[in-house]
N, C-alpha and C. Protein backbone atom coordinates (compact mmCIF):
# COMPACT_ATOMS: atom_id res chain seq x y z
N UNK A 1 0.83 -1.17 0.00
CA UNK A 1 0.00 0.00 0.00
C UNK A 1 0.88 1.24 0.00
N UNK A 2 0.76 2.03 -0.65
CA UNK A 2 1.13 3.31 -1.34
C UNK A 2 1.14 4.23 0.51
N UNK A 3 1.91 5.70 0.83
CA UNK A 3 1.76 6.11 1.47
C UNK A 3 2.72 6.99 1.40
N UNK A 4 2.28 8.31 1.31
CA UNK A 4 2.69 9.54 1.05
C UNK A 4 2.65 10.62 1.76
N UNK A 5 3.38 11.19 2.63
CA UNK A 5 3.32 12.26 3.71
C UNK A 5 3.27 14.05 3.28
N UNK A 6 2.82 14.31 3.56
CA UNK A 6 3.09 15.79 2.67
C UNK A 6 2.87 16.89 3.89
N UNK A 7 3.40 18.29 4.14
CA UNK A 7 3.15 19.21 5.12
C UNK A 7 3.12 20.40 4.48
N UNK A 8 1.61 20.88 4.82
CA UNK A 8 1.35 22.02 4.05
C UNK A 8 1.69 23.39 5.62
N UNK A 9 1.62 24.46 5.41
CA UNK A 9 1.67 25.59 6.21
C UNK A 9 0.79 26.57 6.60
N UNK A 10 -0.50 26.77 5.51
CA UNK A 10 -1.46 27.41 5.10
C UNK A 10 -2.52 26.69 5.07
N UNK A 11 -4.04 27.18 4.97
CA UNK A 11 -5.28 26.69 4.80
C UNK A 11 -5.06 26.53 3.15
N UNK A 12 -4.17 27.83 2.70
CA UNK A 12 -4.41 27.79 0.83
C UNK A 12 -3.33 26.80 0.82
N UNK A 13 -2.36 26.19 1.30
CA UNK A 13 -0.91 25.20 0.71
C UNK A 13 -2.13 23.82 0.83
N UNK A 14 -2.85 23.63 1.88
CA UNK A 14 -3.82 22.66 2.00
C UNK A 14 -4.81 22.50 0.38
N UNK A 15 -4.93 22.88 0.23
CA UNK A 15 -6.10 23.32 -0.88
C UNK A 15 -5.77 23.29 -1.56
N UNK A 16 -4.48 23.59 -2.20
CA UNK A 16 -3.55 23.66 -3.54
C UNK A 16 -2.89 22.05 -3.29
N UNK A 17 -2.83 21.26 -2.58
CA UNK A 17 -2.50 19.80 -1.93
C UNK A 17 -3.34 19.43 -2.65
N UNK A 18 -4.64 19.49 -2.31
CA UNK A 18 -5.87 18.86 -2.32
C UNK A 18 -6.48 18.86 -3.77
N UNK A 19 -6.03 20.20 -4.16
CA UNK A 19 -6.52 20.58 -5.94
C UNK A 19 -5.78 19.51 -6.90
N UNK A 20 -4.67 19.48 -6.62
CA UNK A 20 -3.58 18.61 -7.16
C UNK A 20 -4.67 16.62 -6.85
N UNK A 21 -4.71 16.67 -5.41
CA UNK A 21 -5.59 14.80 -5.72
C UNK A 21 -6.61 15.02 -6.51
N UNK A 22 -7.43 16.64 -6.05
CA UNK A 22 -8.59 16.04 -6.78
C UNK A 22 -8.91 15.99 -8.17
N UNK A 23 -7.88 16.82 -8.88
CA UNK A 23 -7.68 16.36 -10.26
C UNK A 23 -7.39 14.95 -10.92
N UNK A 24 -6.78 14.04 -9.69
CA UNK A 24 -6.74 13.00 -10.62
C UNK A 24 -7.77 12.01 -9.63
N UNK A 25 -8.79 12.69 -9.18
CA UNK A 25 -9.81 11.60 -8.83
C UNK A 25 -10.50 11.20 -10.11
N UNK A 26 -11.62 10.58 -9.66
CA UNK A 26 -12.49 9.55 -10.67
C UNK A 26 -13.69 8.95 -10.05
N UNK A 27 -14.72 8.96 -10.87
CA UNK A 27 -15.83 8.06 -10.52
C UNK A 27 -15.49 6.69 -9.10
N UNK A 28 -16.22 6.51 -8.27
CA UNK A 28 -15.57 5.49 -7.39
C UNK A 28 -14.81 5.35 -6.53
N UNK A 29 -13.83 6.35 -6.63
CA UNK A 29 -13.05 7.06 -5.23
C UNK A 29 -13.91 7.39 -4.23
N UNK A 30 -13.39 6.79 -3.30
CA UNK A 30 -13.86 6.86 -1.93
C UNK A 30 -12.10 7.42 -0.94
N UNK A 31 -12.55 8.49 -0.47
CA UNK A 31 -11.88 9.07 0.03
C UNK A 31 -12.25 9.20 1.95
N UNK A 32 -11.34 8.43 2.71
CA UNK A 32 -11.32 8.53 4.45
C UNK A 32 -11.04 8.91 5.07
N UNK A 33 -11.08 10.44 5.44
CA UNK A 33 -10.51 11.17 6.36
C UNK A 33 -10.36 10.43 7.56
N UNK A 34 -9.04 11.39 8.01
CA UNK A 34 -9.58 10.70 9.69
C UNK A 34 -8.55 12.14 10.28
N UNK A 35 -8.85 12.62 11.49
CA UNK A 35 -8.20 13.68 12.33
C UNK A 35 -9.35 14.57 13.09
N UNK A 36 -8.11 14.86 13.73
CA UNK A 36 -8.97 15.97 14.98
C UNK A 36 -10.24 16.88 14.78
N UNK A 37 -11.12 17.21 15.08
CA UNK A 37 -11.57 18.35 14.61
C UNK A 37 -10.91 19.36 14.67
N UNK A 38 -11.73 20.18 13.68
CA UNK A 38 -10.66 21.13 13.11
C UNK A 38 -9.04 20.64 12.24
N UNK A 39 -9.03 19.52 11.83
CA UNK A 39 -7.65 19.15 11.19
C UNK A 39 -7.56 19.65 9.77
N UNK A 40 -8.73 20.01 9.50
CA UNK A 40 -8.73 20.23 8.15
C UNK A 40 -9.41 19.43 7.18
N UNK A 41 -10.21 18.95 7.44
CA UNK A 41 -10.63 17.96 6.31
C UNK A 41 -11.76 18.44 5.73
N UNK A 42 -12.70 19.36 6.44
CA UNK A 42 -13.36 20.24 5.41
C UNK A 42 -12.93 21.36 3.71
N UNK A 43 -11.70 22.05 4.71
CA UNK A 43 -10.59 22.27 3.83
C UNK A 43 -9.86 21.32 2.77
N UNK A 44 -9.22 20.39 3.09
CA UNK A 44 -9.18 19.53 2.28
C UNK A 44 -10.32 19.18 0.89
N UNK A 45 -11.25 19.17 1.18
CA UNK A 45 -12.48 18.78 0.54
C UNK A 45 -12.65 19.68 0.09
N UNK A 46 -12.48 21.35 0.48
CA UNK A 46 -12.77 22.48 -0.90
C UNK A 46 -11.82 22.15 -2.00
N UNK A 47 -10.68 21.75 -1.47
CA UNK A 47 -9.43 21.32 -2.21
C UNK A 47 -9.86 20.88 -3.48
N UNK A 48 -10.31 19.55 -2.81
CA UNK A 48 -10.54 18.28 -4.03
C UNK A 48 -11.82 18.56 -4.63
N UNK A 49 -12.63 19.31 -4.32
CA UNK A 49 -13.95 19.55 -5.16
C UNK A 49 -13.20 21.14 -6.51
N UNK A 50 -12.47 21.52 -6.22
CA UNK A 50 -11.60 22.53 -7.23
C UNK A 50 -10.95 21.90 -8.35
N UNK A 51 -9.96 20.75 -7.75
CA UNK A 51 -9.44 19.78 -8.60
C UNK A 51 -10.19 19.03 -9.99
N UNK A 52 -11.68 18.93 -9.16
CA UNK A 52 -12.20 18.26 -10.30
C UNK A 52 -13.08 18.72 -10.47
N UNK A 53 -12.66 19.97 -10.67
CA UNK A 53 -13.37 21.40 -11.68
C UNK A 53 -14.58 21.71 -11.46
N UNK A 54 -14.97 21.43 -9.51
CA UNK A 54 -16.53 21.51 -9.30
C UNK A 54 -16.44 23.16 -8.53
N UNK A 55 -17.48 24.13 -8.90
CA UNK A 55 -17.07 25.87 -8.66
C UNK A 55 -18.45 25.53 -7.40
N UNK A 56 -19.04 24.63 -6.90
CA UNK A 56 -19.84 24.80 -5.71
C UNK A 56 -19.05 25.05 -4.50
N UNK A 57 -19.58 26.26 -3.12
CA UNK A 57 -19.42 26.38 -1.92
C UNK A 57 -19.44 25.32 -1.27
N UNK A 58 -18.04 24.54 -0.49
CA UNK A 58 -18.04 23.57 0.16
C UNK A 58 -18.26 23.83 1.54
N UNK A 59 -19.20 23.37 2.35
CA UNK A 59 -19.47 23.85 3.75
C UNK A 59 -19.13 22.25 4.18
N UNK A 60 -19.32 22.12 5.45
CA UNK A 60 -18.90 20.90 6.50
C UNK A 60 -20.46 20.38 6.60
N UNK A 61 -20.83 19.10 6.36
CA UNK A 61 -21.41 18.83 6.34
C UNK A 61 -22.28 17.86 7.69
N UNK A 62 -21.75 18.67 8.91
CA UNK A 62 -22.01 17.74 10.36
C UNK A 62 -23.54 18.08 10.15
N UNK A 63 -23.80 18.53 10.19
CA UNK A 63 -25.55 18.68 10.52
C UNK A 63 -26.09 18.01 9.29
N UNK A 64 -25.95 18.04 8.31
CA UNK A 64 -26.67 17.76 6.69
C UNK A 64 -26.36 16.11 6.77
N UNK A 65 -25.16 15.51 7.65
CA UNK A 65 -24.97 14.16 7.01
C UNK A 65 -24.31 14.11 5.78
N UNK A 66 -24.71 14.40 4.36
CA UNK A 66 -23.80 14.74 3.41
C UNK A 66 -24.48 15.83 2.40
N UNK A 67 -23.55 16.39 1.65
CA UNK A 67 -23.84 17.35 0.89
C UNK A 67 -23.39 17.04 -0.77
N UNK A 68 -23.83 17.57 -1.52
CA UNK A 68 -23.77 16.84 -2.99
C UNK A 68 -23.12 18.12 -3.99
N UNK A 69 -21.64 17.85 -4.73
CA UNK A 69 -21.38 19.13 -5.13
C UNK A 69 -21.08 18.25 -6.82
N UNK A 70 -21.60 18.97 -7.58
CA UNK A 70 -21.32 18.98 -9.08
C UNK A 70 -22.35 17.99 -9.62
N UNK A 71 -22.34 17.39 -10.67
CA UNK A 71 -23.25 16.32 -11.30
C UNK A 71 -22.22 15.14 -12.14
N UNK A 72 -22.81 13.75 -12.47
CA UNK A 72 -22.25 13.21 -12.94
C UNK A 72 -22.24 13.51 -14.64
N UNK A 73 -20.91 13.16 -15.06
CA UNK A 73 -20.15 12.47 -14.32
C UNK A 73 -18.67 13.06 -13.48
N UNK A 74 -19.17 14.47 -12.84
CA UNK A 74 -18.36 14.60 -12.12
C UNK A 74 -18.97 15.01 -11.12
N UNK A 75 -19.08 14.47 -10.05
CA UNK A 75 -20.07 14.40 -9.13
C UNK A 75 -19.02 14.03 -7.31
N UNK A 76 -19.09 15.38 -6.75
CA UNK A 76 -18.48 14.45 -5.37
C UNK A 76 -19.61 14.35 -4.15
N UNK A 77 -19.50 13.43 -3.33
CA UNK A 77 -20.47 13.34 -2.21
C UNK A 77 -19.47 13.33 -0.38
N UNK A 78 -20.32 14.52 -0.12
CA UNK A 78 -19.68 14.78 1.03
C UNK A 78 -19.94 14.29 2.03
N UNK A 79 -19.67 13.42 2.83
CA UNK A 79 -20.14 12.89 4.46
C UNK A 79 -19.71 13.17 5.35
N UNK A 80 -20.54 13.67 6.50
CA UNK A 80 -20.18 13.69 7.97
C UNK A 80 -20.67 12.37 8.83
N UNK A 81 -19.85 11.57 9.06
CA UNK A 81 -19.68 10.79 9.93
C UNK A 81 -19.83 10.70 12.02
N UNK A 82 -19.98 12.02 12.15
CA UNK A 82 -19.46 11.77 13.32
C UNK A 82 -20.15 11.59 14.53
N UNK A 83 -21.80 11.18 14.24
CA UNK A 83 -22.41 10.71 14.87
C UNK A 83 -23.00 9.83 14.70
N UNK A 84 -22.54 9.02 13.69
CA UNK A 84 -23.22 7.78 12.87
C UNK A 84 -22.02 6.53 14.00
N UNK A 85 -22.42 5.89 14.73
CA UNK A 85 -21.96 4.26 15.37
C UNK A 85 -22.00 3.23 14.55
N UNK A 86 -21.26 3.30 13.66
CA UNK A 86 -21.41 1.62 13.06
C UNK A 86 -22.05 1.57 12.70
N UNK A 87 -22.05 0.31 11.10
CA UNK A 87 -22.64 0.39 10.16
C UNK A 87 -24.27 -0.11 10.21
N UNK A 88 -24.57 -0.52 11.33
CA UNK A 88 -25.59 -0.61 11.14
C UNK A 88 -26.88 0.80 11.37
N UNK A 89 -25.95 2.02 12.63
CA UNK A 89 -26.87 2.87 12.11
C UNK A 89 -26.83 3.63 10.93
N UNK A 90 -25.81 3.24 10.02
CA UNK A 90 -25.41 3.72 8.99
C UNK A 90 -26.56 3.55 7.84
N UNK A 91 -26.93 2.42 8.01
CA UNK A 91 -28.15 1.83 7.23
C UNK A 91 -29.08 3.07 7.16
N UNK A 92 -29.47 3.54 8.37
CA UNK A 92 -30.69 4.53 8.28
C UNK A 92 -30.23 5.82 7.25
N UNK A 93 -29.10 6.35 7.76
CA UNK A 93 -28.59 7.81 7.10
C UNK A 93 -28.88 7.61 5.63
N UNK A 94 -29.34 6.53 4.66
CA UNK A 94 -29.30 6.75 3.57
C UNK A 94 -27.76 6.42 2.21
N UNK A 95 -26.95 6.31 3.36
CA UNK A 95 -25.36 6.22 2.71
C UNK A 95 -25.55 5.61 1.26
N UNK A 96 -26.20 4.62 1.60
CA UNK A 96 -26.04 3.18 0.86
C UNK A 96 -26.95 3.33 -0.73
N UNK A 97 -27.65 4.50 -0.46
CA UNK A 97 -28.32 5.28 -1.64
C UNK A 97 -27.85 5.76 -3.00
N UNK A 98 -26.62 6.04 -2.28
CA UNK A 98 -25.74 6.95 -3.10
C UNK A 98 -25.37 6.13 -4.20
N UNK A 99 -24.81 6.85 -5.35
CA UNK A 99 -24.24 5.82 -6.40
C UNK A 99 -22.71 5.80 -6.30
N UNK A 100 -21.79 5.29 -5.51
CA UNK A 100 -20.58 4.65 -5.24
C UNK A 100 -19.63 5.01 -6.49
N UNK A 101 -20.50 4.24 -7.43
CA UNK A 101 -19.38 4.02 -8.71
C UNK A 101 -19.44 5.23 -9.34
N UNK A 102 -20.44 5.97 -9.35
CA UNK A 102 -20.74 7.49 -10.59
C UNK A 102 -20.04 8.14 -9.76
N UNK A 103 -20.04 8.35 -8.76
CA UNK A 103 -18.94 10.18 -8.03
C UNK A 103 -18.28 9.75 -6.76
N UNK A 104 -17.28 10.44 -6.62
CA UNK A 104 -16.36 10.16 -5.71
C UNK A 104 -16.71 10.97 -4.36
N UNK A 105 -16.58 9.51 -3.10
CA UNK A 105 -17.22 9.95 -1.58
C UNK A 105 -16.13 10.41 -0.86
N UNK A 106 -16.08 11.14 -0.17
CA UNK A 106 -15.20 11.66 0.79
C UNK A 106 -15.87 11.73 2.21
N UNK A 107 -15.42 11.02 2.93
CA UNK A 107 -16.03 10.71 4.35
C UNK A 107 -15.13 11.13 5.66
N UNK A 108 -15.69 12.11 5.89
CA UNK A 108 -15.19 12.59 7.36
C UNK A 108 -15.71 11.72 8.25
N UNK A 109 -14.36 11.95 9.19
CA UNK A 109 -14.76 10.79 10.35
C UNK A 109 -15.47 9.45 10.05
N UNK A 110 -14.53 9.06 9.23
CA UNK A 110 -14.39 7.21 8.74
C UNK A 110 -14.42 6.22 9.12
N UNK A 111 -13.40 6.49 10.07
CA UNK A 111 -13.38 5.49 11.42
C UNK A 111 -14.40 5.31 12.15
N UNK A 112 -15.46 5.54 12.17
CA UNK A 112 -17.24 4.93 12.52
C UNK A 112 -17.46 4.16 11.88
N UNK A 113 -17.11 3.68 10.10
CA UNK A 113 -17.84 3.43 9.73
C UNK A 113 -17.06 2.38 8.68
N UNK A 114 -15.52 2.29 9.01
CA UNK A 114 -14.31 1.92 7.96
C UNK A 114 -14.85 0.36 7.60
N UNK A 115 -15.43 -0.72 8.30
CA UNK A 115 -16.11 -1.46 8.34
C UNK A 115 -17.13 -1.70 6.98
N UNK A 116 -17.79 -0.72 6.40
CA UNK A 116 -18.68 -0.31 5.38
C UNK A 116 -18.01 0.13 3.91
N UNK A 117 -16.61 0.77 4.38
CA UNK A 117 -15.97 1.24 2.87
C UNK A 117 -14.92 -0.01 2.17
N UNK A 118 -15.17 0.30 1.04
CA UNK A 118 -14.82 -0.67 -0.18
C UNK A 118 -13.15 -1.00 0.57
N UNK A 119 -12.14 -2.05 0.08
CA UNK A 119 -11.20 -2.50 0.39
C UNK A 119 -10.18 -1.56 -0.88
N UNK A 120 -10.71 -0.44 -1.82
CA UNK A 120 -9.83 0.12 -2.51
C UNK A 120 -9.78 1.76 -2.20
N UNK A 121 -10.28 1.75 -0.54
CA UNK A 121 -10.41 3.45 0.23
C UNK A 121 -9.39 3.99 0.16
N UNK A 122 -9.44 5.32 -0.51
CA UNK A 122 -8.02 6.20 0.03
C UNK A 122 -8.05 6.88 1.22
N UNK A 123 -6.89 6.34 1.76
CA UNK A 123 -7.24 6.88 3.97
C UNK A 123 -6.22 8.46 3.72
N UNK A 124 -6.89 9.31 3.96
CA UNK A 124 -5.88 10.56 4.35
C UNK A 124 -6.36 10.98 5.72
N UNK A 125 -5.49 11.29 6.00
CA UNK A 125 -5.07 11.39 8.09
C UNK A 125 -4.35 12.99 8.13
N UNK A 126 -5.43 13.96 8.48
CA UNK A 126 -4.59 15.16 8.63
C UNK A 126 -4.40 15.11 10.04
N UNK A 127 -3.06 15.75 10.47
CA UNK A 127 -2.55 16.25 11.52
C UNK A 127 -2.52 17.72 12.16
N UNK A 128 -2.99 17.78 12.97
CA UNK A 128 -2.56 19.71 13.55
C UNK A 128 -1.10 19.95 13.85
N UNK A 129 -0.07 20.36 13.39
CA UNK A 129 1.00 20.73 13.80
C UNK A 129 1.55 22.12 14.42
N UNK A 130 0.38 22.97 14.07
CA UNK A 130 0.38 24.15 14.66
C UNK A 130 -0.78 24.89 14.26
N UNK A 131 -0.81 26.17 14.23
CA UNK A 131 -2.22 27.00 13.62
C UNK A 131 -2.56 26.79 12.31
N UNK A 132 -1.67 26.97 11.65
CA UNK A 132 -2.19 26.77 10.27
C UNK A 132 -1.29 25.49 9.76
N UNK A 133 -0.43 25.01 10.67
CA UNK A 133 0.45 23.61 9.56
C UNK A 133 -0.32 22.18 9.76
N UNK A 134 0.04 21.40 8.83
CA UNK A 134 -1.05 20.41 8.84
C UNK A 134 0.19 19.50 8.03
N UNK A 135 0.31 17.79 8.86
CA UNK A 135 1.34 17.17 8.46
C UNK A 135 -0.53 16.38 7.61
N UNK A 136 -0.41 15.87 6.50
CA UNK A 136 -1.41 15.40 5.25
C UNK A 136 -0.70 13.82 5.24
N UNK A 137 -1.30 12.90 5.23
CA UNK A 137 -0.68 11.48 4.94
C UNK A 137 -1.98 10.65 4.14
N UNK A 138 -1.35 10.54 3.12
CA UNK A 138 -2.33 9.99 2.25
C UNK A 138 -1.70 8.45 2.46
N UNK A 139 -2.87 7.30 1.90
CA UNK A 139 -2.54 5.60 2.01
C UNK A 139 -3.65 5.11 1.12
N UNK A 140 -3.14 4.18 0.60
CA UNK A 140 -3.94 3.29 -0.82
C UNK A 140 -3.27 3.44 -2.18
N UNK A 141 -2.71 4.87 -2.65
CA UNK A 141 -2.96 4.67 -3.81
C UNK A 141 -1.82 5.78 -4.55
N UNK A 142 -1.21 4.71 -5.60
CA UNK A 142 0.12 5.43 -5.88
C UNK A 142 -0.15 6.36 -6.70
N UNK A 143 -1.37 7.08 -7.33
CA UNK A 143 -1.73 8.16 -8.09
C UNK A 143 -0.95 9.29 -7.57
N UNK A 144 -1.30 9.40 -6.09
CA UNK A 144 -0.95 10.39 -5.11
C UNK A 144 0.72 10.75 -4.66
N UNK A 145 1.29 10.12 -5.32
CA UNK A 145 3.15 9.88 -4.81
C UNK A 145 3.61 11.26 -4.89
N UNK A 146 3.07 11.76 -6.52
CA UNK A 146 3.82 13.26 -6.42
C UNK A 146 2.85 14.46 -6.31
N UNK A 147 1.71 14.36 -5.55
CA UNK A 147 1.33 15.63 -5.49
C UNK A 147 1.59 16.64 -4.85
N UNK A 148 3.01 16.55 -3.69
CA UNK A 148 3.20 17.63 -3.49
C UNK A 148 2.94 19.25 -3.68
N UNK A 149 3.64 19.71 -2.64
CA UNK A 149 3.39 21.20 -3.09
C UNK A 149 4.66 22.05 -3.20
């Protein structure tokens, strides 16, 4: 398994990170955050919805459950995870609705639910390293080796 560390400094070095994966996402990507609140993974996610040329306002989707930005076939689906216990209350939220293969999921707070995502998930793990630095560790998938910044 592929695994790539990257440290951005900025909310924009984050985003310009993130513009860079989400250009070479694709239909079927499933994307797993995992970190602190506040680590950034909302940020992240304006990132990757830029990348793949979607111009919708990305908000955090804790209250909504998920939010839906662009159309297929470029289509991303946003999830908040973080009051969902295991996959079985997962069942109710609707998750399982979604079309998987047409647009790429990005799931905050994963780890509720890692149990439920496909065995080809890309896990990114942001870190707080200070106010604005953020150590980024992407895992799964060697697309990601040089996206540096």
């Amino acid at each position: 398994m592929a695994k790539t560390i990257y440290t951005t400094h900025s909310p924009e070095e984050t985003i310009a990170l993130a513009q860079k994966i989400g250009a070479l996402l694709k239909a079927g990507d499933v994307i797993a955050y995992q970190g602190d609140l506040g680590a950034g993974k909302t940020t992240f996610t304006r990132g990757l919805a830029l990348g793949m040329g979607l111009s919708d306002l990305v908000t955090s989707p804790t209250f909504a459950l998920v939010h839906t930005y662009g159309r297929e076939p470029k289509m991303l689906c946003h999830f908040d995870m973080y009051r969902i216990e295991g996959e079985e209350e997962l069942e109710t939220t609707g998750f399982f609705d979604y079309p998987m293969e047409e647009c790429v999921f990005a799931v905050e707070w994963s780890e509720n639910i890692m149990s439920a995502l496909p065995a080809h998930t890309i896990r990114i793990t942001l870190e707080r390293l200070g106010d604005e630095e953020r150590r980024i560790t992407i895992e799964g998938d060697e697309r990601f080796a040089d996206s540096g910044t």
